[in-house]
N, C-alpha and C. Protein backbone atom coordinates (compact mmCIF):
# COMPACT_ATOMS: atom_id res chain seq x y z
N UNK A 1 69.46 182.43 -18.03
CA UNK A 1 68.35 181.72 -18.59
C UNK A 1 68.24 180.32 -18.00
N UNK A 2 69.70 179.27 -17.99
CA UNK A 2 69.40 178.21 -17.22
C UNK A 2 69.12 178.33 -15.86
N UNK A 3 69.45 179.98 -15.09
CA UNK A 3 69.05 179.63 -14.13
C UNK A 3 67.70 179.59 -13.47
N UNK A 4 67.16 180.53 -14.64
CA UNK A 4 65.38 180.77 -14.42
C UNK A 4 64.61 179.32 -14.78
N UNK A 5 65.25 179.10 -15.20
CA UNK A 5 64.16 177.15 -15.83
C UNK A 5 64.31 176.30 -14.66
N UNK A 6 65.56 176.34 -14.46
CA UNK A 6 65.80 175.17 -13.07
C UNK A 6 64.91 175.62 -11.72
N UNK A 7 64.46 177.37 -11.75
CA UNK A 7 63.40 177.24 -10.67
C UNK A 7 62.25 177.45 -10.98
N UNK A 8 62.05 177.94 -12.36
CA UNK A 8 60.69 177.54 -12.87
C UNK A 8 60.45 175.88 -12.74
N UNK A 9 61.35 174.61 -12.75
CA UNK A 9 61.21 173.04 -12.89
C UNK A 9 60.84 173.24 -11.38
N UNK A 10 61.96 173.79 -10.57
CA UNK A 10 62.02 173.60 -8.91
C UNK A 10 60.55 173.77 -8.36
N UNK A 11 59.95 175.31 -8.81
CA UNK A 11 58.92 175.81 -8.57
C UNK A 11 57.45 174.39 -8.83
N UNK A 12 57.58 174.03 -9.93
CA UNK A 12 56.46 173.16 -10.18
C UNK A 12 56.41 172.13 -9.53
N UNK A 13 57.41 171.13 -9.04
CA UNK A 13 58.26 170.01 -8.99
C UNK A 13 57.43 170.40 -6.91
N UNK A 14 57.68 171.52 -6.73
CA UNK A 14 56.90 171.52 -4.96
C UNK A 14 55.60 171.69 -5.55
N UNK A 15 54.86 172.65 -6.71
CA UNK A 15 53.74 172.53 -6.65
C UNK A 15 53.25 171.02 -6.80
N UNK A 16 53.44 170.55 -7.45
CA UNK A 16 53.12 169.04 -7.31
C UNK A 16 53.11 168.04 -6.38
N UNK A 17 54.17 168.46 -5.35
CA UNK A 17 54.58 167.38 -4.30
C UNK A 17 53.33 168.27 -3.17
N UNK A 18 53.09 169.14 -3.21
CA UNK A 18 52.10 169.92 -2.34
C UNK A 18 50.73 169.03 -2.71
N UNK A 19 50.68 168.90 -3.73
CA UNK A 19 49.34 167.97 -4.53
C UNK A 19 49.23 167.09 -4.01
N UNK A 20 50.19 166.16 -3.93
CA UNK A 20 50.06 165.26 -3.30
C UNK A 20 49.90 164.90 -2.39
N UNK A 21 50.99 165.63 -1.45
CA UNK A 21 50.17 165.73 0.11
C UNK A 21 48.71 165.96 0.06
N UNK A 22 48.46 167.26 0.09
CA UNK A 22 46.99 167.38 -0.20
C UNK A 22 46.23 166.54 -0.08
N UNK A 23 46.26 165.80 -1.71
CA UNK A 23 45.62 164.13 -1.89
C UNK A 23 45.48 163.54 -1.07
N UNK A 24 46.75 163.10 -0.83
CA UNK A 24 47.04 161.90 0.61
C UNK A 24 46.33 162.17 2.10
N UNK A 25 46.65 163.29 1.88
CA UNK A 25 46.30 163.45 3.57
C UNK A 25 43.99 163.76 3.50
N UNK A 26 43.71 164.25 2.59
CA UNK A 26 42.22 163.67 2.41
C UNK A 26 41.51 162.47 2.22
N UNK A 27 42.51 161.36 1.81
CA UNK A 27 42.22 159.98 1.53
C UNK A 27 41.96 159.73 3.06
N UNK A 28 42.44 160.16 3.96
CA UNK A 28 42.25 159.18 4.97
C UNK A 28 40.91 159.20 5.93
N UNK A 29 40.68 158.14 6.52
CA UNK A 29 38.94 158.40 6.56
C UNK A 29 38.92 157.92 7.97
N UNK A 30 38.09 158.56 8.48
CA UNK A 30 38.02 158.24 10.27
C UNK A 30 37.01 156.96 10.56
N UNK A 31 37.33 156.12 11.13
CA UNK A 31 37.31 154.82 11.43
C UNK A 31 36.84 155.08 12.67
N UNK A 32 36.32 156.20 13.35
CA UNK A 32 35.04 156.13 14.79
C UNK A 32 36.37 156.07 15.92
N UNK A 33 35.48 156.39 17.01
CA UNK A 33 35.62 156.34 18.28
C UNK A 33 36.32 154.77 18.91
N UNK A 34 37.03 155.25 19.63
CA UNK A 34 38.40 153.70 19.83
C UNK A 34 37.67 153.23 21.21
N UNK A 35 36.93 152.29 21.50
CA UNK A 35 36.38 151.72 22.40
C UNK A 35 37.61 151.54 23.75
N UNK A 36 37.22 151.99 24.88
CA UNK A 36 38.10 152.33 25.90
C UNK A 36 37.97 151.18 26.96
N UNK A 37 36.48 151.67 27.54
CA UNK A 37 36.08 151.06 28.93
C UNK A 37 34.66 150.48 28.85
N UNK A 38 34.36 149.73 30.26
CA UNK A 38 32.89 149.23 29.80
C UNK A 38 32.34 149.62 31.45
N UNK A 39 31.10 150.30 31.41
CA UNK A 39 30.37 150.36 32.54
C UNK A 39 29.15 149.80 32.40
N UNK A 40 28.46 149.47 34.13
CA UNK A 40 27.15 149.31 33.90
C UNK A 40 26.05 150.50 33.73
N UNK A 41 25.50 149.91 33.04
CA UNK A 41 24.31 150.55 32.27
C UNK A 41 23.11 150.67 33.21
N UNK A 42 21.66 149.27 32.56
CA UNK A 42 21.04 149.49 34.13
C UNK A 42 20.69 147.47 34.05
N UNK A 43 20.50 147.15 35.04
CA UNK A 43 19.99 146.01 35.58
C UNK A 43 20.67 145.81 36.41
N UNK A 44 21.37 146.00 37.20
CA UNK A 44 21.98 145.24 38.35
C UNK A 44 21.10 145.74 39.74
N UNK A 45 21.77 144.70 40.71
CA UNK A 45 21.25 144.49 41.87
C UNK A 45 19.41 144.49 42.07
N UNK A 46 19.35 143.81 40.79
CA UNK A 46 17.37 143.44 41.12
C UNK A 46 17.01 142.04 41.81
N UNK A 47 16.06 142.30 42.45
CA UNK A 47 15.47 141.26 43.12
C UNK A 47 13.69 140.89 42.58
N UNK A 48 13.52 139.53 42.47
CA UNK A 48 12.26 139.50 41.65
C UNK A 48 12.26 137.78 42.00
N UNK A 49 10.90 136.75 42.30
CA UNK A 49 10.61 135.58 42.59
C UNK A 49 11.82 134.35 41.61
N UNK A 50 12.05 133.81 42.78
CA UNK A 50 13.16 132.47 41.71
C UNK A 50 12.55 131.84 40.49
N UNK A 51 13.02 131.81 39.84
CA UNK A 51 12.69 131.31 38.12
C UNK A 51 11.74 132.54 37.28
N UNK A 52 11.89 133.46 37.57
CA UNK A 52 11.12 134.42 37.11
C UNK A 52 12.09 135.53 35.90
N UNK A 53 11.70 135.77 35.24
CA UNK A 53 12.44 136.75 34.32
C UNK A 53 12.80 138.28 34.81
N UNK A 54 13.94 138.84 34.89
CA UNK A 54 13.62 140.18 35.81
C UNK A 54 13.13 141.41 34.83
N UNK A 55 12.78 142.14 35.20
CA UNK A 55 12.08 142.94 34.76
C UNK A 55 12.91 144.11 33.60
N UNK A 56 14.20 144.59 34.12
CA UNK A 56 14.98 144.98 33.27
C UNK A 56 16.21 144.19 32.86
N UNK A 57 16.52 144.07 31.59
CA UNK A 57 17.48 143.38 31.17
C UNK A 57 18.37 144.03 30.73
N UNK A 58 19.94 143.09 31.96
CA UNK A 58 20.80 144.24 32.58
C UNK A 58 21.70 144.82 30.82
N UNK A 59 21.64 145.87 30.92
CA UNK A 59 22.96 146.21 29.84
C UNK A 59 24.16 146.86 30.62
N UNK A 60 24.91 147.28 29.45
CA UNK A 60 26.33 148.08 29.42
C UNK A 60 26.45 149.11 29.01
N UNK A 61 27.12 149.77 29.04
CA UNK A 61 27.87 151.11 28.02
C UNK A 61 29.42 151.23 27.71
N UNK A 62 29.51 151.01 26.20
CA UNK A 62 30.98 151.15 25.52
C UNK A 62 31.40 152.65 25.68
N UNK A 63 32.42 152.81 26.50
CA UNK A 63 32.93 154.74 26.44
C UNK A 63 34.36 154.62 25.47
N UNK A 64 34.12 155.32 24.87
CA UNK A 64 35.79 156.28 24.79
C UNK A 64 36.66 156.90 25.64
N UNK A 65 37.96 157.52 24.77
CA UNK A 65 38.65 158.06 26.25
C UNK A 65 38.26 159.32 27.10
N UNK A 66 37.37 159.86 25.82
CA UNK A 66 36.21 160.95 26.53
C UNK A 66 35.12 161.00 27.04
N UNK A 67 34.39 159.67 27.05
CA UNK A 67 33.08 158.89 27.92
C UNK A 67 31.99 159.53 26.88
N UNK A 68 32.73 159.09 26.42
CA UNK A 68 31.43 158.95 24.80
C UNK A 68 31.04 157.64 24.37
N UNK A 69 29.64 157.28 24.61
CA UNK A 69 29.25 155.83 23.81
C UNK A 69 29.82 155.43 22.49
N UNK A 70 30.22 154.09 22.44
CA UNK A 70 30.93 154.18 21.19
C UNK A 70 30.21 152.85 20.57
N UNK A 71 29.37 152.94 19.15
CA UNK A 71 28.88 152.04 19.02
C UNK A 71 29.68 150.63 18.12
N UNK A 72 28.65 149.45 18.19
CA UNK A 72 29.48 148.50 17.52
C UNK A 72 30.72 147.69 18.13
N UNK A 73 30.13 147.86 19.27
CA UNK A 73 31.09 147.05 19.87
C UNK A 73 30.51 145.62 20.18
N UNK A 74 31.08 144.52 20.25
CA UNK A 74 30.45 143.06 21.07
C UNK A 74 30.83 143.17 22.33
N UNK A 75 29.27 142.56 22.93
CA UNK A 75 29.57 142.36 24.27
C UNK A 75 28.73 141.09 24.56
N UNK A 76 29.64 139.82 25.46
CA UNK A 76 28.95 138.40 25.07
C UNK A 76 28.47 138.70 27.13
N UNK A 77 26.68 137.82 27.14
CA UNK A 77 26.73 138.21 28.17
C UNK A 77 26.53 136.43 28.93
N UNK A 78 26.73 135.98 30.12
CA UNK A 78 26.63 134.66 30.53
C UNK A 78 26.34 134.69 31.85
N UNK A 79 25.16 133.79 31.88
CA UNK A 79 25.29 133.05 33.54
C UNK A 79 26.03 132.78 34.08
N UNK A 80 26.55 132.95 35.16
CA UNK A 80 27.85 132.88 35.65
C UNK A 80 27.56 132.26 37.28
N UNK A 81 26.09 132.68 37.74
CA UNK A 81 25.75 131.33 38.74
C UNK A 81 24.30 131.94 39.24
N UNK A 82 23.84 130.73 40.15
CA UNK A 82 22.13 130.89 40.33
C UNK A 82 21.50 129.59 39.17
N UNK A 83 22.26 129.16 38.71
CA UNK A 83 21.59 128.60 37.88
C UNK A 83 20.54 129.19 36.47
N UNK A 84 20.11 130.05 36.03
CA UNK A 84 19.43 131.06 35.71
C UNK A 84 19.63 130.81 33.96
N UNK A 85 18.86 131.46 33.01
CA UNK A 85 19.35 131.40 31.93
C UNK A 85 19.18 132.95 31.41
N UNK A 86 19.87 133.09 30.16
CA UNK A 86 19.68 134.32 29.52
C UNK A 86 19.47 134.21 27.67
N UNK A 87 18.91 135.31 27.23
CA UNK A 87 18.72 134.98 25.47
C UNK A 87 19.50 136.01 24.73
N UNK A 88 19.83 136.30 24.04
CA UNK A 88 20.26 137.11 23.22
C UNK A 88 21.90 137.26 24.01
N UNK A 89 22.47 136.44 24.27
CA UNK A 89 24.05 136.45 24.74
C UNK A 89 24.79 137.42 23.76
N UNK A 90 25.45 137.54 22.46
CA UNK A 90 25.56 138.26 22.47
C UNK A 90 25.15 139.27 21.74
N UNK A 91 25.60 140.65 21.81
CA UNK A 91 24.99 142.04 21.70
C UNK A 91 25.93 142.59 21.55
N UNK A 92 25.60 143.70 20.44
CA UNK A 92 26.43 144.85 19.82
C UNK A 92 25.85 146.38 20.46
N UNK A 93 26.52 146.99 20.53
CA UNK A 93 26.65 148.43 21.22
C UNK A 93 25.79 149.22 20.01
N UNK A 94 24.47 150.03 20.67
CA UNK A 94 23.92 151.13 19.67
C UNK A 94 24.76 152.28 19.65
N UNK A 95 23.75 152.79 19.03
CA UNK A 95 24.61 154.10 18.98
C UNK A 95 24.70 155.29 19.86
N UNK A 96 24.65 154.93 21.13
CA UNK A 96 24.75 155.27 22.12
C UNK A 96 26.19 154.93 23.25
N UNK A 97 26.61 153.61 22.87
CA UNK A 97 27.01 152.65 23.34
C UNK A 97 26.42 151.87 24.04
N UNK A 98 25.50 151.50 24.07
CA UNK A 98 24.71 150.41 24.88
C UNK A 98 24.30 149.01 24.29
N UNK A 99 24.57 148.21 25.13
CA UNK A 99 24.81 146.75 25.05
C UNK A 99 23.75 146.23 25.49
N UNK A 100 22.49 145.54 25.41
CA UNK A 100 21.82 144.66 26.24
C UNK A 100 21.31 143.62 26.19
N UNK A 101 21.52 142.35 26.94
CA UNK A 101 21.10 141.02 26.86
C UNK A 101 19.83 140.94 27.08
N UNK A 102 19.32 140.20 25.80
CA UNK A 102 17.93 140.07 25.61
C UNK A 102 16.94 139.95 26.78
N UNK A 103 17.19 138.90 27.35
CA UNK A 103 16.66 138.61 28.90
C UNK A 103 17.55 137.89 29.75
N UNK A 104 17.23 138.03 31.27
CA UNK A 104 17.85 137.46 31.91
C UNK A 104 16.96 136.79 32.99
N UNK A 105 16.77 135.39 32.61
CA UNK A 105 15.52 134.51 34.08
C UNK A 105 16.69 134.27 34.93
N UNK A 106 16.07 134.27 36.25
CA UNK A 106 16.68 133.87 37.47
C UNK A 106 16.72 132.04 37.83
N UNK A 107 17.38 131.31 38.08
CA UNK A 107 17.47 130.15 38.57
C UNK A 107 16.27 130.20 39.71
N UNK A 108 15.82 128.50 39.56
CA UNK A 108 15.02 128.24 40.27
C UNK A 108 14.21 128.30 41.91
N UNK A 109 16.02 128.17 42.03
CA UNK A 109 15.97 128.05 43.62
C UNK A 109 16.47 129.67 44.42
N UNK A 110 15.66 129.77 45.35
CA UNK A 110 15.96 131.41 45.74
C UNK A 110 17.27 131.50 46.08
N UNK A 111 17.70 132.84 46.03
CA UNK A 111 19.21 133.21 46.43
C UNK A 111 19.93 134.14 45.02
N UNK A 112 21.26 134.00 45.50
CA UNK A 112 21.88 134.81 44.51
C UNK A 112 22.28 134.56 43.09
N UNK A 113 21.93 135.39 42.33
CA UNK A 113 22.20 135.19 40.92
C UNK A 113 23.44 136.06 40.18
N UNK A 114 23.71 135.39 39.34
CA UNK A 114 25.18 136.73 38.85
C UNK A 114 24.87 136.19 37.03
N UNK A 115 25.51 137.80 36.18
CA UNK A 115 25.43 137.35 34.73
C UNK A 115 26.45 138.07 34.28
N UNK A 116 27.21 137.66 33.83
CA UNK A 116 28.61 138.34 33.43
C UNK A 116 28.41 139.21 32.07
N UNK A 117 29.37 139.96 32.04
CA UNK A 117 29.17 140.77 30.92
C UNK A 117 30.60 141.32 30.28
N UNK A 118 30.84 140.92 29.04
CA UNK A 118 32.30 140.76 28.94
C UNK A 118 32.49 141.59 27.35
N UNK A 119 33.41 142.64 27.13
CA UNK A 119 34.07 142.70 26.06
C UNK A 119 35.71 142.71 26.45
N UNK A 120 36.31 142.09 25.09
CA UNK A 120 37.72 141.61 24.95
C UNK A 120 38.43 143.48 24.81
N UNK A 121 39.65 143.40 26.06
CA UNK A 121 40.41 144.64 26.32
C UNK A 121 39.74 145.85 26.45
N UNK A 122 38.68 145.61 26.97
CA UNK A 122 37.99 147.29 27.56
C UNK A 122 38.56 147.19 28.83
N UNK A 123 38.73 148.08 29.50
CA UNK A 123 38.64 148.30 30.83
C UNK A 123 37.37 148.16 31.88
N UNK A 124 37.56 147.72 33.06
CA UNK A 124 36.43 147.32 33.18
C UNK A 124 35.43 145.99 33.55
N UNK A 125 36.31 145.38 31.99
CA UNK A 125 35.40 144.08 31.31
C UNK A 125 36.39 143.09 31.85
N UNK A 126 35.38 141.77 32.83
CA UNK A 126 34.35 141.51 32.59
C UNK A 126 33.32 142.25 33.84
N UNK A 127 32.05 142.30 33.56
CA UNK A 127 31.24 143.24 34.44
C UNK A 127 30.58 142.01 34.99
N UNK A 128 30.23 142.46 36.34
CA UNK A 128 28.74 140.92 36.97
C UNK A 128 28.06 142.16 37.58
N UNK A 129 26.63 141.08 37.11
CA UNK A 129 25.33 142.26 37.35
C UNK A 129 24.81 140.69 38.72
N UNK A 130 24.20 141.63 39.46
CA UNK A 130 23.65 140.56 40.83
C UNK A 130 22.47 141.12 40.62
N UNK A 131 21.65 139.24 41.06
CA UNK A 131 20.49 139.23 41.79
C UNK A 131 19.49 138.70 42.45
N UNK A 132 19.00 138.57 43.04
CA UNK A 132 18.23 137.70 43.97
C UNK A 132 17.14 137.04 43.60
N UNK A 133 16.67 136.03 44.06
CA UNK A 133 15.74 135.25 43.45
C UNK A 133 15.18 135.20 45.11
N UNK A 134 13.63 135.42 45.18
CA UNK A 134 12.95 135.22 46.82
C UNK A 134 11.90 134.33 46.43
């Protein structure tokens, strides 16, 4: 008789600890795609009149380790030379992974322009998009 109780207790004593696992291991909640690397997207290498705004404004793409856009990421973007300015510096990744700085004008004087494009520990990052001012 005591020995049937102690595994009737035994018996319950795992059903319960099974419960719990159970529990535990459903609590946990996926927190998205782990931002890997950063490529260019589209604007680079355009050419368009000095002091002029270029026509596409260059972005990025946030991948995973499977080259999946991963959104919500920051990406700060900067003049980096040409003189030139840009608006919307920085930018968060859609849901695509894509990043893009609002605009990017070219410096006054013709020649080469560069705009950096940077997230913290991607691979990749920082990116320079070129371009010419005629």
């Amino acid at each position: 008789m005591l020995n049937r109780t102690i595994r009737r207790r035994a018996g319950a004593t795992l059903a319960m600890a099974g419960i719990i696992v159970l529990a535990t291991a459903s609590c946990h909640s996926n927190t998205g795609p782990t931002p890997t690397s950063m490529v260019f997207h589209l604007g680079d290498n355009q050419t368009a009149a000095a002091g002029s705004t270029l026509p596409i404004a260059p972005s990025v793409q946030i991948l995973d380790n499977q080259f999946n856009g991963v959104p919500s990421v920051r990406v700060i973007f900067s003049v980096t030379s040409g003189g030139g300015s840009s608006t919307g510096d920085t930018a968060f990744s859609d849901a695509n992974g894509i990043a893009t700085v609002g605009s990017w004008t070219l410096g006054a004087t013709p020649g080469a322009n560069t705009l950096s494009a940077a997230s913290q520990g991607l691979q990749g990052s920082p990116l320079t998009f070129s371009a010419t001012g005629n």
